[in-house]
Protein backbone atom coordinates (compact mmCIF):
# COMPACT_ATOMS: atom_id res chain seq x y z
CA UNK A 1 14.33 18.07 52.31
CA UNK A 2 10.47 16.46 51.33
CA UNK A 3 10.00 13.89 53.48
CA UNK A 4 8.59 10.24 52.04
CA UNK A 5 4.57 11.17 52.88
CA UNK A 6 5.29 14.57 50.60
CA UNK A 7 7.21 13.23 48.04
CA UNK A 8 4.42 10.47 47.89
CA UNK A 9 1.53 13.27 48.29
CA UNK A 10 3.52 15.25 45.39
CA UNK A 11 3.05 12.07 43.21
CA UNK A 12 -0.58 11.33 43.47
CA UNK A 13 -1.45 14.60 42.86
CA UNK A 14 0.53 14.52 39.65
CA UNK A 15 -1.23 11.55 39.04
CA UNK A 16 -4.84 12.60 39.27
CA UNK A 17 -3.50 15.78 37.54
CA UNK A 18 -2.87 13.73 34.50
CA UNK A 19 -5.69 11.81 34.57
CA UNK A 20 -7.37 14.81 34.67
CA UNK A 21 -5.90 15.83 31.53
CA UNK A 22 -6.25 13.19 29.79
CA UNK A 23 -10.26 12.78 30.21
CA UNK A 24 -11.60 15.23 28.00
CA UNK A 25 -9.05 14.05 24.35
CA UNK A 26 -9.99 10.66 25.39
CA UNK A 27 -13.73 11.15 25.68
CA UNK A 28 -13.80 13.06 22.18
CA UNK A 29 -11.63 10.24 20.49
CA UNK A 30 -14.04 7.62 22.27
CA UNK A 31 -17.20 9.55 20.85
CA UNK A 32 -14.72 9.86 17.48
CA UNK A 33 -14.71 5.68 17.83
CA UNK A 34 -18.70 5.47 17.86
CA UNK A 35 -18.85 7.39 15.00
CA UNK A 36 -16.65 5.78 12.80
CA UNK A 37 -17.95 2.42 13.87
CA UNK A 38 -21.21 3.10 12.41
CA UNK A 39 -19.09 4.14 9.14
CA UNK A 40 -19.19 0.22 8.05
CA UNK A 41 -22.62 -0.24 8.56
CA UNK A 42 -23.71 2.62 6.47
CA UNK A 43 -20.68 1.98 3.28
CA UNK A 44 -21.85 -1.43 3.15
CA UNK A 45 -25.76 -0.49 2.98
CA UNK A 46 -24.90 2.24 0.98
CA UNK A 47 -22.63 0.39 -1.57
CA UNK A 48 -25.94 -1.53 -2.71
CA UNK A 49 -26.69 1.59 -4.42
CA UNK A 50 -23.44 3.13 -5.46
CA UNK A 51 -20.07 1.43 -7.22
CA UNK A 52 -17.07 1.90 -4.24
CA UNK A 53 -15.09 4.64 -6.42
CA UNK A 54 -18.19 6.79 -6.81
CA UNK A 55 -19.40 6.38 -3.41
CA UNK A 56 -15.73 7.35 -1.71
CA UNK A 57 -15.26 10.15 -3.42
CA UNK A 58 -18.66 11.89 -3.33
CA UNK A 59 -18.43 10.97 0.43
CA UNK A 60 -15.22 13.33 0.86
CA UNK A 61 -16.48 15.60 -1.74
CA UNK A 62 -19.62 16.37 -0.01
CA UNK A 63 -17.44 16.41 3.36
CA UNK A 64 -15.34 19.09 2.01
CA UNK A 65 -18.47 21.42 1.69
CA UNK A 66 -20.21 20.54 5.03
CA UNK A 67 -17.12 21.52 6.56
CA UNK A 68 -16.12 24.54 4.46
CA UNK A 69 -19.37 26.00 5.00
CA UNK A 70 -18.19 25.75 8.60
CA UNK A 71 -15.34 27.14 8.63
CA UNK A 72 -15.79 30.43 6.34
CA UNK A 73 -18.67 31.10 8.92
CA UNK A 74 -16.40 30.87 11.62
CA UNK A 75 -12.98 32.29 10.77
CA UNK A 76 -10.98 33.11 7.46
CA UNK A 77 -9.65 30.54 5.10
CA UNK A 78 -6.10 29.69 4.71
CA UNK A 79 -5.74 29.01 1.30
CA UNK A 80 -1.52 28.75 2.37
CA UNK A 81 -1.96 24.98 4.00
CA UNK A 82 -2.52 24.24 -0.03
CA UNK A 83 1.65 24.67 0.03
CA UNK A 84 1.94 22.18 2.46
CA UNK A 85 3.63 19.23 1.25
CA UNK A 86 2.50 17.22 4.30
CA UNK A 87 -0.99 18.03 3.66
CA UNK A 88 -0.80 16.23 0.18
CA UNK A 89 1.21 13.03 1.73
CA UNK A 90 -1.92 12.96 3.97
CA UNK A 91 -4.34 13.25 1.58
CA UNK A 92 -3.17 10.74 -0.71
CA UNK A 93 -2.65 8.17 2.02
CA UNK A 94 -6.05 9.49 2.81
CA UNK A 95 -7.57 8.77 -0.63
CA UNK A 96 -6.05 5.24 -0.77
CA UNK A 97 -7.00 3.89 2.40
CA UNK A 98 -10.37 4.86 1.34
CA UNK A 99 -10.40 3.41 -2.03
CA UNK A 100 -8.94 -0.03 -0.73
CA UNK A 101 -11.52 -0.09 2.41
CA UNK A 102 -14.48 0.82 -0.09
CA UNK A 103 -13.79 -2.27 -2.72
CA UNK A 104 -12.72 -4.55 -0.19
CA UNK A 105 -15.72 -4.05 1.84
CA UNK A 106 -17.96 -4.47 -1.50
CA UNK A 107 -16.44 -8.49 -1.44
CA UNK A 108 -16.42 -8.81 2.67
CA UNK A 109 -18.64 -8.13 5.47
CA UNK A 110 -18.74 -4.64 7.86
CA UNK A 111 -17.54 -6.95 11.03
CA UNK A 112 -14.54 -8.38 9.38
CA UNK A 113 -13.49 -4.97 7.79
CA UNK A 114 -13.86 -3.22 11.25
CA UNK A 115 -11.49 -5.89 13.21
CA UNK A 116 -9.28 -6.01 10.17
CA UNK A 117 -8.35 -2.47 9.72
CA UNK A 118 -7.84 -1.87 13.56
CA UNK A 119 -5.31 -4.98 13.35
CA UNK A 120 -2.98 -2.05 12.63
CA UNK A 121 -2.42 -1.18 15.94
CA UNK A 122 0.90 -3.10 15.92
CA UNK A 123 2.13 -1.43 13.28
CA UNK A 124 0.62 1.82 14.47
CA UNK A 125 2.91 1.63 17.71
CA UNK A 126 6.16 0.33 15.78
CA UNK A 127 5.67 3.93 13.26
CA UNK A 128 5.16 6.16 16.18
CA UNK A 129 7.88 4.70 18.72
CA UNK A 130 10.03 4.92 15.70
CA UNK A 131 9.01 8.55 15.03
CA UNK A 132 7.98 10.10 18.31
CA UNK A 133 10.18 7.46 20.61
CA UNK A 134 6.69 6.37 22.06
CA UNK A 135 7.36 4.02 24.77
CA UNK A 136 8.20 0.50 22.99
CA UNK A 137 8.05 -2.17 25.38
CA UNK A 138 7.19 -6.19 25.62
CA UNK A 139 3.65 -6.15 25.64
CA UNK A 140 3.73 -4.28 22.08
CA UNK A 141 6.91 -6.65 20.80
CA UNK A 142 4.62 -9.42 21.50
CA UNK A 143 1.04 -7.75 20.40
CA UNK A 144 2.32 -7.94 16.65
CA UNK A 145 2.31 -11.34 15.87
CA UNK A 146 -0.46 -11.88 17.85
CA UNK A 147 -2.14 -9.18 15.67
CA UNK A 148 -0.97 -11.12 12.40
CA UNK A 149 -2.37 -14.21 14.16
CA UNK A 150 -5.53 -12.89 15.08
CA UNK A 151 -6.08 -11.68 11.20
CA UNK A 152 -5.59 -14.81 10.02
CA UNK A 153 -7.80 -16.76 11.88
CA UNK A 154 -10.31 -13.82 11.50
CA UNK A 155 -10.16 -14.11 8.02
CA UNK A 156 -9.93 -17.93 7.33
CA UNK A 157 -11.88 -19.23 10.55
CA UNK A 158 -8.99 -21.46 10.78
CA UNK A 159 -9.58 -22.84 7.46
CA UNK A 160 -6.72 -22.25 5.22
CA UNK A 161 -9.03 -23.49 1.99
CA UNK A 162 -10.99 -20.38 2.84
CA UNK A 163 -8.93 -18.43 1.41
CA UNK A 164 -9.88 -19.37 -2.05
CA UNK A 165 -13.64 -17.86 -1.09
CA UNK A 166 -15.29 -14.81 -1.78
CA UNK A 167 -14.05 -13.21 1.27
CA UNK A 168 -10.49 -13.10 0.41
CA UNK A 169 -9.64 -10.47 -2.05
CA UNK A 170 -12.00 -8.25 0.40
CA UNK A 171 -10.32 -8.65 3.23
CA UNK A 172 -6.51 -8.61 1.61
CA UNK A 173 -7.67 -4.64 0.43
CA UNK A 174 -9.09 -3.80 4.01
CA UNK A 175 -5.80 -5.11 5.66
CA UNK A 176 -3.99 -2.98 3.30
CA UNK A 177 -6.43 -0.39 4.23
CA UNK A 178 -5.70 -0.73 7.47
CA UNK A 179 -1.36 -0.33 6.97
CA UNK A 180 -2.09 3.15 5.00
CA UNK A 181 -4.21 4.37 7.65
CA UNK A 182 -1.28 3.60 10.16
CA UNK A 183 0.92 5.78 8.16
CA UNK A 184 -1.91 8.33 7.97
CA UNK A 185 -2.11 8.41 11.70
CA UNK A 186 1.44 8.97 12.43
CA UNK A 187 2.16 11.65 10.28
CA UNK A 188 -1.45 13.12 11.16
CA UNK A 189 0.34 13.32 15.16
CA UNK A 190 2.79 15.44 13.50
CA UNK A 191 0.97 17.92 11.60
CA UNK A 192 -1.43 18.49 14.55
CA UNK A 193 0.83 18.84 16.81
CA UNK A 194 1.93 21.85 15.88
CA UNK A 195 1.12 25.08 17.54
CA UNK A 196 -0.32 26.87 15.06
CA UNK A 197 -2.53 24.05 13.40
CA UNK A 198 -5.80 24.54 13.32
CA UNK A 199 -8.41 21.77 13.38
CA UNK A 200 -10.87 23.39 11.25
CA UNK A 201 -8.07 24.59 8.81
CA UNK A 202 -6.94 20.85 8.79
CA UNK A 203 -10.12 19.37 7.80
CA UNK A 204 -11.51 21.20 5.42
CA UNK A 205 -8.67 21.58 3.42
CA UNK A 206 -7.47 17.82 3.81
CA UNK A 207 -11.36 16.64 2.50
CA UNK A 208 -10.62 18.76 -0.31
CA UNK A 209 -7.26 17.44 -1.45
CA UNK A 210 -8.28 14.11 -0.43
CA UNK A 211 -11.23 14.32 -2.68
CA UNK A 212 -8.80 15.91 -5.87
CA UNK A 213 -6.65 12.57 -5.52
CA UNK A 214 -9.11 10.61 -5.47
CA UNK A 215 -11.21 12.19 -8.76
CA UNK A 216 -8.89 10.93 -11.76
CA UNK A 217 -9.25 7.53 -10.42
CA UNK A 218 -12.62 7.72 -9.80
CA UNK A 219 -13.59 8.78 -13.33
CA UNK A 220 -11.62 5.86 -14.65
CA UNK A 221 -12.76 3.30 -12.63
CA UNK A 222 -16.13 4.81 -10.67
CA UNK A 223 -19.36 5.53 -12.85
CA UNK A 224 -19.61 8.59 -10.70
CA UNK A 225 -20.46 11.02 -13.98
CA UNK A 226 -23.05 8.82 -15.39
CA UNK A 227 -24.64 6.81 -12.31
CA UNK A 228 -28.02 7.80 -11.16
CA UNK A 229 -27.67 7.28 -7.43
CA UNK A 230 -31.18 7.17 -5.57
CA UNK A 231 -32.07 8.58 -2.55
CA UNK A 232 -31.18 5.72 -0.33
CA UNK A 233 -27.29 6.34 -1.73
CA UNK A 234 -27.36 10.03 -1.16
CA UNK A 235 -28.56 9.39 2.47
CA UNK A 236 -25.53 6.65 3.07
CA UNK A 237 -22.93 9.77 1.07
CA UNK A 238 -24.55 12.21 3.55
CA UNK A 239 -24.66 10.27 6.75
CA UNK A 240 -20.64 8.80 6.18
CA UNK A 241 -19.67 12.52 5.03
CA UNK A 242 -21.10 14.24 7.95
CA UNK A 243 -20.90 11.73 10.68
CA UNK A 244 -18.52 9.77 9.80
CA UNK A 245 -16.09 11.63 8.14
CA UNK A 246 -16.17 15.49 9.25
CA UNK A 247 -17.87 15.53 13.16
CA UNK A 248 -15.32 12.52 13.94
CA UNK A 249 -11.99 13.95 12.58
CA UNK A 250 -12.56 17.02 14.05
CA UNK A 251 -12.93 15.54 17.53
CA UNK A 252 -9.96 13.82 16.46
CA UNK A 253 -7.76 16.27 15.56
CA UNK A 254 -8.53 18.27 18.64
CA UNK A 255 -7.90 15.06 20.70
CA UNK A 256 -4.83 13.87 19.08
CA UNK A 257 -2.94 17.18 20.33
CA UNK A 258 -2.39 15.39 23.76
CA UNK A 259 -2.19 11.79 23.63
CA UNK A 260 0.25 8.95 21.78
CA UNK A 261 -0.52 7.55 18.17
CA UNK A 262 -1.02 4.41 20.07
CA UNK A 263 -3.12 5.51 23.18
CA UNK A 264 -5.68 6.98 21.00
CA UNK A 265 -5.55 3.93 18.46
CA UNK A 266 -6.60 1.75 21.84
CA UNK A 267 -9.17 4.18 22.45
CA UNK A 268 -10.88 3.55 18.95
CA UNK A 269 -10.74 -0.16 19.53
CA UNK A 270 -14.41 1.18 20.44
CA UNK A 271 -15.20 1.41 16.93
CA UNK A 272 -14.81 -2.67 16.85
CA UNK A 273 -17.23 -2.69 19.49
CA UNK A 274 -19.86 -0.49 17.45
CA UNK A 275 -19.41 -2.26 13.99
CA UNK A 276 -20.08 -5.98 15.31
CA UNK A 277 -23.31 -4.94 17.23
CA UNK A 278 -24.25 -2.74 14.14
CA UNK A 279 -23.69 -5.71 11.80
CA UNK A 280 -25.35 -8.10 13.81
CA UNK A 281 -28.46 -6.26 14.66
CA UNK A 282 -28.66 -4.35 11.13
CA UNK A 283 -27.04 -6.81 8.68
CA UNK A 284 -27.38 -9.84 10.28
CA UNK A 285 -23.96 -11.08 9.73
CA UNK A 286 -22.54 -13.74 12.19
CA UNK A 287 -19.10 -15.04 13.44
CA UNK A 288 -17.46 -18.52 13.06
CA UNK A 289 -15.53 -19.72 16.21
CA UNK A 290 -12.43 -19.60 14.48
CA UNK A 291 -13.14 -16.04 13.37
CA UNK A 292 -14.14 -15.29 17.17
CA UNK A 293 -11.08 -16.28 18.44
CA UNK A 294 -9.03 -13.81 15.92
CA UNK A 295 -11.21 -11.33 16.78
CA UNK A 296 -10.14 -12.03 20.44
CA UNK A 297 -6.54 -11.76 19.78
CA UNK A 298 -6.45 -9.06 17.15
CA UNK A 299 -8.50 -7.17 20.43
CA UNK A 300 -5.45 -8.44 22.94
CA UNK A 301 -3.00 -7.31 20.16
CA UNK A 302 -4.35 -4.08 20.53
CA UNK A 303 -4.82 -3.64 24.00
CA UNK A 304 -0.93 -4.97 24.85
CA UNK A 305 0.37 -2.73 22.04
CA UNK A 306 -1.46 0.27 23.59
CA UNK A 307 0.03 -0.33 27.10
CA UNK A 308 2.10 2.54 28.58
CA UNK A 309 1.10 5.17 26.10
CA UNK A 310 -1.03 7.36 27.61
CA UNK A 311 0.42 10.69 26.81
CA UNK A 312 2.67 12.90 25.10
């Protein structure tokens, strides 16, 4: 029979064992979080140059090559994850979230867009305990009306005649953004998870159909065959498509194997943390106190939706 002191023992051990494990996915998806809050700086610098259609889809296009060149160096191509349905669902919640997170951002600032898209945390946690019976407890109950609370004062400063101003429309298309994207992660947990996936495999061939959904649209509504883009667009396409769109997702991918939907969604709430220094230092763009305090419970939303999920 294990006496208390070894049954104790047994425990912390398991303990530190897991946090063990869990130090290197959540270090990649941390350094996945700085990446991908630099993202809004650069789209909205880079959108001065280039119309949002044109801009998201070169940005994936060029992604698909940087990371194709990649991956025939490094092993063989499996043309076969083409026959994937999943891979298609993915790519076209892929291209949309994109789409809406490129012309919304073209009306609203990089700040606002960062907190409004991660206000999807809520929703994020309510997919995955529905689909992977994540833990589903109080503090995430309560973190989703805080999150809806915390977008509205973000958005309207606690003005409701605000919403007639430019910012609107921008912000209504990044918060829809932000809803595909929650669908996107969840079934992304499920195609990743499997034993065979391969992370390299997975990105290259999801930039590619990402960027095929997104090219009829793009040539109705973009100006991407007839726009001269100068170099200062080309450098905002490359830096998004390699930094902020291939490097990160990787890490991701590989990360994502061994934590929650919602553990590594807390985890990004780093990305906040990048875009509003970014966007203060770079674009100069300020908060209202009304806006500060959203952005203070759409971060408490995301934090009490997060708790508990820590692993598979």
């Amino acid at each position: 029979m294990l006496s208390a002191d070894n049954i104790t023992l047994r425990t912390c051990r398991q303990a530190r064992t897991l946090d063990t494990g869990l130090r290197a996915p959540t270090a990649l998806i941390a350094v996945t979080g700085l990446f991908w809050g630099t993202s809004f700086v650069a789209m909205k610098i880079g959108l001065a140059y280039v119309d949002p259609y044109s801009f998201a889809f070169l940005r994936l296009l060029m992604a698909f090559f940087f990371s194709a060149a990649f991956l025939f160096l490094a092993e063989r191509p499996k043309l076969s994850m083409l026959r994937d349905g999943s891979i298609w669902v993915l790519g076209i919640l892929n291209a949309l979230a994109f789409f809406l997170q490129y012309v919304g951002l073209a009306y609203t600032t990089a700040t606002r867009t960062a907190l409004i898209i991660n206000a999807n945390v809520p929703l994020t946690a309510l997919l995955s305990w529905k689909a992977y019976h994540e833990s589903m407890g109080l503090g995430k109950l309560v973190a989703l009306p805080m999150a809806l609370l915390g977008v509205f004062l973000l958005v309207t400063g606690g003005d409701i005649s605000s919403l007639s101003g430019g910012h609107a429309f921008g912000d209504l298309l990044v918060f829809l953004a932000g809803l595909v994207w929650s669908f996107f992660l969840v079934l992304n947990k499920g195609i990743v998870s499997k034993k065979d996936m391969s992370a390299a495999q997975l990105v290259v061939w999801l930039m590619l159909v990402t960027a095929v959904v997104m090219f009829p649209l793009t040539l109705i509504l973009g100006d991407v065959v007839h726009a001269v883009v100068p170099w200062e667009g080309w450098a905002a396409i490359a830096y998004t498509a390699i930094f902020c769109t291939v490097v990160p997702y990787a890490l991701f991918v590989k990360a994502q194997k061994y934590v929650t939907v919602t553990y590594s969604s807390l985890v990004l709430l780093i990305e906040v943390i990048v875009a509003i220094v970014l966007s203060t230092l770079i674009l100069g763009e300020q908060f209202v106190l009304g806006s500060g305090l959203g952005a203070v419970l759409v971060c408490l939303s995301i934090i009490l939706a997060s708790r508990g999920s820590s692993s598979h």
